[in-house]
Protein backbone atom coordinates (compact mmCIF):
# COMPACT_ATOMS: atom_id res chain seq x y z
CA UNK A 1 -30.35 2.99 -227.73
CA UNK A 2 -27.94 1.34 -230.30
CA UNK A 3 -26.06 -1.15 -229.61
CA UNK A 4 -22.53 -2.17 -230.88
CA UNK A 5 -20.57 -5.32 -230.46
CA UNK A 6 -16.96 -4.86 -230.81
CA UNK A 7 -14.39 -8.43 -230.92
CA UNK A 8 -11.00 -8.46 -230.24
CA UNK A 9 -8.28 -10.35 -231.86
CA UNK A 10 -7.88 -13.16 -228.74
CA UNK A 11 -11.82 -13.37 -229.13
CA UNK A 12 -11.60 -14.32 -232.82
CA UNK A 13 -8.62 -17.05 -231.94
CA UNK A 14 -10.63 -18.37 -229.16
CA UNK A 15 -13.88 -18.22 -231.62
CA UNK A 16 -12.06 -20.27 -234.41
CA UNK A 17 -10.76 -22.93 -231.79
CA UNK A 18 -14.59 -23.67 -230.90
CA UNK A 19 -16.91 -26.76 -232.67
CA UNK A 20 -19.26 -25.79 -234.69
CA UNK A 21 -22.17 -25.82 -232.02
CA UNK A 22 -20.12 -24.10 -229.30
CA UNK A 23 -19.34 -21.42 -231.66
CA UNK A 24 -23.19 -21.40 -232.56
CA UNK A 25 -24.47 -21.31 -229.16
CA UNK A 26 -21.96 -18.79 -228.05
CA UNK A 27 -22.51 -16.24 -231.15
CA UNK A 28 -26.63 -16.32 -230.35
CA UNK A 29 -25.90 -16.05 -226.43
CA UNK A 30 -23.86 -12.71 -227.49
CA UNK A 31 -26.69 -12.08 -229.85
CA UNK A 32 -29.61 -12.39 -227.32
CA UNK A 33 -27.89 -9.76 -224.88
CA UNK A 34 -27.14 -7.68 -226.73
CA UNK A 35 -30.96 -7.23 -228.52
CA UNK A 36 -32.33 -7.42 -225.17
CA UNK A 37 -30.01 -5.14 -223.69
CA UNK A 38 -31.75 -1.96 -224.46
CA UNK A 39 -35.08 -2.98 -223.11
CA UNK A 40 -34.14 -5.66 -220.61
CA UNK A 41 -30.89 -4.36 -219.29
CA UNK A 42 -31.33 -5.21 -215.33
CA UNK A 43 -32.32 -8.70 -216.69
CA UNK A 44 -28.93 -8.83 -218.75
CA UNK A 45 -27.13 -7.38 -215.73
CA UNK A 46 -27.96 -10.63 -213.87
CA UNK A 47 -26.99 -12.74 -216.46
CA UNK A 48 -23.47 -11.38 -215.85
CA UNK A 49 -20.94 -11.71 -213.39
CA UNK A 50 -18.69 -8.74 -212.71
CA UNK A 51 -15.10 -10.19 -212.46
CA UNK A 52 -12.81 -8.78 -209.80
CA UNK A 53 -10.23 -6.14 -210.42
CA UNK A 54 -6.64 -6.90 -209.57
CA UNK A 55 -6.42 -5.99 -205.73
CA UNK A 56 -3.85 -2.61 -206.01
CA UNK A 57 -6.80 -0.71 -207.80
CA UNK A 58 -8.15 0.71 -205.05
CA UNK A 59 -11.63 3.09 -206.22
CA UNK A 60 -12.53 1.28 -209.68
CA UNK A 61 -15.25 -0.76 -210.14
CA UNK A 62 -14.71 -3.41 -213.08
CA UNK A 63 -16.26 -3.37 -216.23
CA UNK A 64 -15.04 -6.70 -217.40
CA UNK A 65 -18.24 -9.18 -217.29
CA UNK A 66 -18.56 -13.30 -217.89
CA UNK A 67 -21.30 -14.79 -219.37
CA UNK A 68 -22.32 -18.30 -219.22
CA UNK A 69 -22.37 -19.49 -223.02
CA UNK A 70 -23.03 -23.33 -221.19
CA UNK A 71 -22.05 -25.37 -218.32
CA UNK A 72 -18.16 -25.15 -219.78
CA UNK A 73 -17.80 -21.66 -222.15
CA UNK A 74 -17.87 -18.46 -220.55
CA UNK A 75 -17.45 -15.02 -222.73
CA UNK A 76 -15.50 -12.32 -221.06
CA UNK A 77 -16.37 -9.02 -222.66
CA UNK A 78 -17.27 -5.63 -220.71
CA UNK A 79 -20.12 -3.48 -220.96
CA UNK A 80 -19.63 0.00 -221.36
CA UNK A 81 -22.87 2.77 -221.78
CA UNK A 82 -22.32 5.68 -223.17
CA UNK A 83 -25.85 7.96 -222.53
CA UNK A 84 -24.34 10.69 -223.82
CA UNK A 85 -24.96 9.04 -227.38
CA UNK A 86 -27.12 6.78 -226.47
CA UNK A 87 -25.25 3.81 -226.68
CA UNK A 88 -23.85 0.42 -225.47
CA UNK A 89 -20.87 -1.02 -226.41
CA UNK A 90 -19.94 -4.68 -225.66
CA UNK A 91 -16.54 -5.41 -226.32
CA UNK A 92 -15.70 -9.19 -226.44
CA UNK A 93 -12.65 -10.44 -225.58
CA UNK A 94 -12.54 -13.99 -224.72
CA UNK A 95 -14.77 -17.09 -225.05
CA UNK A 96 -12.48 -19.75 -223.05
CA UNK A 97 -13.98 -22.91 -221.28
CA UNK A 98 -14.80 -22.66 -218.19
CA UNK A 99 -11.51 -23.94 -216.82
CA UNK A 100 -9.38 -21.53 -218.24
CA UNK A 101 -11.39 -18.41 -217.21
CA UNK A 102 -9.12 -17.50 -214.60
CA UNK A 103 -6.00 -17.61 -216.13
CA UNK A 104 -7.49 -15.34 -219.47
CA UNK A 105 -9.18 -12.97 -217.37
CA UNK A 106 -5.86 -12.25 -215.87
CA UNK A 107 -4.58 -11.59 -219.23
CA UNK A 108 -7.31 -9.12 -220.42
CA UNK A 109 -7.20 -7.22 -217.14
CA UNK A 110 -3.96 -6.81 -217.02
CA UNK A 111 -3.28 -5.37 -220.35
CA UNK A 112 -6.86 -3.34 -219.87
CA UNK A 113 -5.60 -2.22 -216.22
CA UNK A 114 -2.10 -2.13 -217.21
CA UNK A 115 -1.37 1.92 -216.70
CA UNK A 116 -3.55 2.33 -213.61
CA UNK A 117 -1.54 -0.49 -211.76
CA UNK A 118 1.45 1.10 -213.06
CA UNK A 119 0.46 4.23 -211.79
CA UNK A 120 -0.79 3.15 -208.47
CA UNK A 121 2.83 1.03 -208.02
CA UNK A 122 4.43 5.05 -208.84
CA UNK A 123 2.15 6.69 -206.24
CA UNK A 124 2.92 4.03 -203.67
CA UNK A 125 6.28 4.55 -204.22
CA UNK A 126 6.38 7.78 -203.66
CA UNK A 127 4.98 8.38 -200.54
């Protein structure tokens, strides 16, 4: 199984605003998922915490994930597998301290969720 690990441009900013040895520590925590990931995946699975989607999704299951860089950074990225070729893809999109995790998961999942909320406020609208 290969394994790919995709950044965004927020996870880059939030990567450059980091000391040396947060950045360090958060880069091998990525690392040492992702290489155990294909052999170890329940392990790695319980190492993350599923975040919450926004509450007018009804029938979706999240794929956004935090992981605990330290007592204070958290990484929020989401884990998609793809069997059909045989692939994971981890897509990172935050590293914020632990503090601030709220407020930047609500910005990833609402531009990730963005059209199905729309959609669902249409439907409800409609009936």
């Amino acid at each position: 199984m290969d394994v790919l690990i995709e950044s965004t441009r927020s996870f880059e900013k939030d990567l450059g605003r980091l000391s040396e040895d947060e950045k360090a520590a958060a880069i091998k925590k990525i690392n040492d998922c992702a290489s155990l990931f294909p052999t170890q995946k329940a392990d790695i699975y319980r190492k993350l915490r599923r975040l919450p989607l926004p509450s007018d999704i009804n029938g979706y299951e999240s794929s956004l994930y935090t992981l605990r860089v330290s007592q204070k950074l958290r990484v929020i990225l989401a884990v998609d597998e793809d069997p059909i070729f045989g692939q994971v893809i981890f897509t990172l999109f935050r590293v914020v301290k632990h503090d601030e995790l709220e407020k930047a998961y609500k910005g990833v999942a609402e531009t990730l969720y963005q059209e199905l909320l729309h959609h669902n406020r249409e439907t409800a609208g409609i009936l």
